[in-house]
C-alpha atoms as a PDB file:
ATOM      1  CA  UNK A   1       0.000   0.000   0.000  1.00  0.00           C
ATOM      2  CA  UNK A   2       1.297   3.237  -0.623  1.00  0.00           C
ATOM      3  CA  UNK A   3       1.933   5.891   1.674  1.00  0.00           C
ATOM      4  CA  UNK A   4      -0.748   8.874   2.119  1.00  0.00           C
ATOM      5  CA  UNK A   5       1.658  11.464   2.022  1.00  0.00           C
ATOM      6  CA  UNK A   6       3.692  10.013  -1.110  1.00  0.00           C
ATOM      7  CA  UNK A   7       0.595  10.176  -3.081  1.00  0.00           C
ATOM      8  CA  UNK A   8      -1.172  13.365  -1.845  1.00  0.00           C
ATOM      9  CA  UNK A   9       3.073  14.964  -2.936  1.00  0.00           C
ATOM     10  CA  UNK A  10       3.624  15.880   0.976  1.00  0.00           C
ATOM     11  CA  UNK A  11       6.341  15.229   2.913  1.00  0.00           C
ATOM     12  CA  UNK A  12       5.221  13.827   6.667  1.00  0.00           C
ATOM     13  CA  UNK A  13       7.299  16.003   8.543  1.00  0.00           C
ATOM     14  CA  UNK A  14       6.849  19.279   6.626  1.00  0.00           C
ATOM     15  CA  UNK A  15       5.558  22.408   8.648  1.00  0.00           C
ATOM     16  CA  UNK A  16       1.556  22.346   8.034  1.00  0.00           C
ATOM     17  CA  UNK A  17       0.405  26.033   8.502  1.00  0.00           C
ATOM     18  CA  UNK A  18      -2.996  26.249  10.823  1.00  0.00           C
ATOM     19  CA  UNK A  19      -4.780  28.957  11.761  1.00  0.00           C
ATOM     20  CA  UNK A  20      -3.533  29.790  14.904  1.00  0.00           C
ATOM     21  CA  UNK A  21       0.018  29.587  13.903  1.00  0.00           C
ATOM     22  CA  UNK A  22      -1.299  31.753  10.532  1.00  0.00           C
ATOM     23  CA  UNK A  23      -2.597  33.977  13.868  1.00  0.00           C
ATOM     24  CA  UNK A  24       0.500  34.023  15.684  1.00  0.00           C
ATOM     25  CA  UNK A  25       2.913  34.802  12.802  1.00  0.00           C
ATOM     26  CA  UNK A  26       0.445  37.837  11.667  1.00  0.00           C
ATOM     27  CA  UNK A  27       0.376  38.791  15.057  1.00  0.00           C
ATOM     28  CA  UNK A  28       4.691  38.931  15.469  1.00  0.00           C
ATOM     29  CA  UNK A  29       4.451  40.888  12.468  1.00  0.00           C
ATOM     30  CA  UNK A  30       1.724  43.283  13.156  1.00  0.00           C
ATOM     31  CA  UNK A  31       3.892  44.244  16.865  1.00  0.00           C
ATOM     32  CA  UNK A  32       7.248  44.035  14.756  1.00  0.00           C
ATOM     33  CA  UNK A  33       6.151  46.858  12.505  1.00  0.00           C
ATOM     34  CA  UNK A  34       3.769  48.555  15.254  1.00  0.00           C
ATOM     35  CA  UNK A  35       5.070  52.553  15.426  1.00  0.00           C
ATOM     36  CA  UNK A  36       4.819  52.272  19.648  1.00  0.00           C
ATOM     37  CA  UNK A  37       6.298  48.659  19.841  1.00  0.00           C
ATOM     38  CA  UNK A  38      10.469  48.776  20.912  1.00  0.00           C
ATOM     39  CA  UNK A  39      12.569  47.024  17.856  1.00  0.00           C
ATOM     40  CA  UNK A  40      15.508  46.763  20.240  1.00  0.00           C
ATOM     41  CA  UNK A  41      13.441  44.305  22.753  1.00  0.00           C
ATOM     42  CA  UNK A  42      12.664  41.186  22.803  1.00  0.00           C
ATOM     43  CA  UNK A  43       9.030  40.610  21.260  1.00  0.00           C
ATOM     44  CA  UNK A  44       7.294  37.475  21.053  1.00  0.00           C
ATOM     45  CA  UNK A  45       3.609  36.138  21.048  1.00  0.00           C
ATOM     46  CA  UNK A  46       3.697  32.079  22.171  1.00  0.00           C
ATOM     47  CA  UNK A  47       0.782  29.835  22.848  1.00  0.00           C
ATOM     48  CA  UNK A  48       1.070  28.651  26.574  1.00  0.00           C
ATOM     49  CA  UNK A  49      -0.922  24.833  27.739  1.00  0.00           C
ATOM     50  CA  UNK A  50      -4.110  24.541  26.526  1.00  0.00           C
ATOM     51  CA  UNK A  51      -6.894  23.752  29.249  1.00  0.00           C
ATOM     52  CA  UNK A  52     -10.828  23.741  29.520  1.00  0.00           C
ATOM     53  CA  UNK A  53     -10.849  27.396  27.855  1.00  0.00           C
ATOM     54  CA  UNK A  54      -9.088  27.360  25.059  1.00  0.00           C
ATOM     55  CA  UNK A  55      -5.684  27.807  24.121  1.00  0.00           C
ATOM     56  CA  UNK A  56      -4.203  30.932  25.521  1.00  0.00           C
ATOM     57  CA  UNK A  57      -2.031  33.080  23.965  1.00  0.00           C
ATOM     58  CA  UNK A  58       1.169  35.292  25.402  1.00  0.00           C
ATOM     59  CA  UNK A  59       2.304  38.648  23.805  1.00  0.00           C
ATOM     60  CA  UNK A  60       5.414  39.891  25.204  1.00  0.00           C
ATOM     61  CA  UNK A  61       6.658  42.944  24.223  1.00  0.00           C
ATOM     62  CA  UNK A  62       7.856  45.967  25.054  1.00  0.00           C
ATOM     63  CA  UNK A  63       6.577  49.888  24.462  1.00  0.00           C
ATOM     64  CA  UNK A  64       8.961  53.129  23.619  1.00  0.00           C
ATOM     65  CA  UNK A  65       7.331  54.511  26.582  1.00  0.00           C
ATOM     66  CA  UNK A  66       7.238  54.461  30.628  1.00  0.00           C
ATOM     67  CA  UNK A  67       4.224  57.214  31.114  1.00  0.00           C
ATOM     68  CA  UNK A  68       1.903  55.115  32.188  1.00  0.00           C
ATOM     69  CA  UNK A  69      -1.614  56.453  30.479  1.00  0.00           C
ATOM     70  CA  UNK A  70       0.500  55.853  26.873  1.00  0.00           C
ATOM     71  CA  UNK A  71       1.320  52.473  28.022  1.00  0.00           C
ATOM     72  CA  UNK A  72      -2.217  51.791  28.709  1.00  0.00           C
ATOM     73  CA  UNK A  73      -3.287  53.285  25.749  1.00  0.00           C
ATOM     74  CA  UNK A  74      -1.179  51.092  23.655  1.00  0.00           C
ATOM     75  CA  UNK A  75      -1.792  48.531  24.791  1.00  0.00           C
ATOM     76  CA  UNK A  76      -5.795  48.730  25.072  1.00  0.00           C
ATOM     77  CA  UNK A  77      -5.220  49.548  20.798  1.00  0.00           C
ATOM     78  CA  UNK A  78      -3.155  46.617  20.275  1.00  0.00           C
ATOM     79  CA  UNK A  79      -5.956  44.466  21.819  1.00  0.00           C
ATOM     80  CA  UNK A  80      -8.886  46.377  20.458  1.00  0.00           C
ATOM     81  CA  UNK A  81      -6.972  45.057  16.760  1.00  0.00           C
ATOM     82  CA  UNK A  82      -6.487  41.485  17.909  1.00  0.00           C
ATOM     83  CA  UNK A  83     -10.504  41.401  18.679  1.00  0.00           C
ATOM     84  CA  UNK A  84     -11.367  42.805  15.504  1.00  0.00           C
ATOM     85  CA  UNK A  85      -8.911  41.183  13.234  1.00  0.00           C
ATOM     86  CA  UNK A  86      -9.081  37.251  15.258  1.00  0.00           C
ATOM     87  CA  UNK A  87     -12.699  36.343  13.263  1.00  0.00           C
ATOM     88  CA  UNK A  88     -10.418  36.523   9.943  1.00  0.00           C
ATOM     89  CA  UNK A  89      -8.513  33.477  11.127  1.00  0.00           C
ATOM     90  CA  UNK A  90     -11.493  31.599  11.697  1.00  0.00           C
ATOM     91  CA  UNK A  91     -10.312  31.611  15.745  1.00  0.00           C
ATOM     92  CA  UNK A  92     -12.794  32.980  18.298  1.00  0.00           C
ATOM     93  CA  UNK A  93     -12.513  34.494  21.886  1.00  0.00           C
ATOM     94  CA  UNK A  94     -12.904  33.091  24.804  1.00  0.00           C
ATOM     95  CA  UNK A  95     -14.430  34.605  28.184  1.00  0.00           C
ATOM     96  CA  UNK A  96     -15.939  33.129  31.266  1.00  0.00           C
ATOM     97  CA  UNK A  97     -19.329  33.521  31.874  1.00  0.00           C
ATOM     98  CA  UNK A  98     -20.161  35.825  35.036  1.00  0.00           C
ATOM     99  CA  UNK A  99     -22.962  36.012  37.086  1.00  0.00           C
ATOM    100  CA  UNK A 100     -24.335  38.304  34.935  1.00  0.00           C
ATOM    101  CA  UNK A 101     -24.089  36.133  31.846  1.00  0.00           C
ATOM    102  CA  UNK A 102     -25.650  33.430  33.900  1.00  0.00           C
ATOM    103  CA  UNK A 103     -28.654  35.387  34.691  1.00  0.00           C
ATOM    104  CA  UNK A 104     -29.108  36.706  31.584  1.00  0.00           C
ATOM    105  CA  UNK A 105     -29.264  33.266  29.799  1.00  0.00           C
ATOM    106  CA  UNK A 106     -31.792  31.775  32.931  1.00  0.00           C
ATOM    107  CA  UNK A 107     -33.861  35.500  31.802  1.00  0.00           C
ATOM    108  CA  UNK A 108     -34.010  34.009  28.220  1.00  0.00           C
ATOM    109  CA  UNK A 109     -35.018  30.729  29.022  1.00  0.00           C
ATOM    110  CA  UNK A 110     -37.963  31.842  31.206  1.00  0.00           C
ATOM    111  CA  UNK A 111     -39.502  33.919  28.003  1.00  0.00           C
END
């Protein structure tokens, strides 16, 4: 029988591109060429374990500034991208339902 891979023209071992590494690399490159985002520092976005919500992701990086409202600023932009841009790579977001959440789904189910 012949292999899977020989006939499909694939090596087995070859990197196989997925959407959240497609994520990951787009997201390296979108802090590698963001204006407020230090060149000279390390920068990195990693996945960390998965568990029961999801699979996390890290961004470490650094800003060209210590005042801490521009920090915050920054940083609330970069994020306010990820959520807008993450749908694209057919990923969703994961959040923890609150008490609020809870109710609010009982309050539909009572209609």
């Amino acid at each position: 029988m012949e292999s899977p891979a020989r006939f499909y023209g694939v090596g087995i071992n070859l990197r196989r591109m997925t959407n959240i590494g497609t994520f990951r690399a787009y997201l390296n490159e979108y802090l590698r060429n963001h204006p407020r985002i230090r060149k000279d520092m390390t920068l990195m976005v990693r996945q960390l374990a998965p568990g029961d919500n999801g699979l996390p992701l890290e961004i470490y990086a650094f800003t060209n500034t210590v005042v801490w409202l521009e920090y915050e600023s920054i940083q609330a932009d970069i994020f306010d991208h990820i959520f807008a841009i993450v749908e694209e790579f057919g990923l969703r977001l994961h959040q923890s339902p609150t008490g609020n959440d809870i109710r609010s789904l009982a309050g539909a189910f009572k209609q």
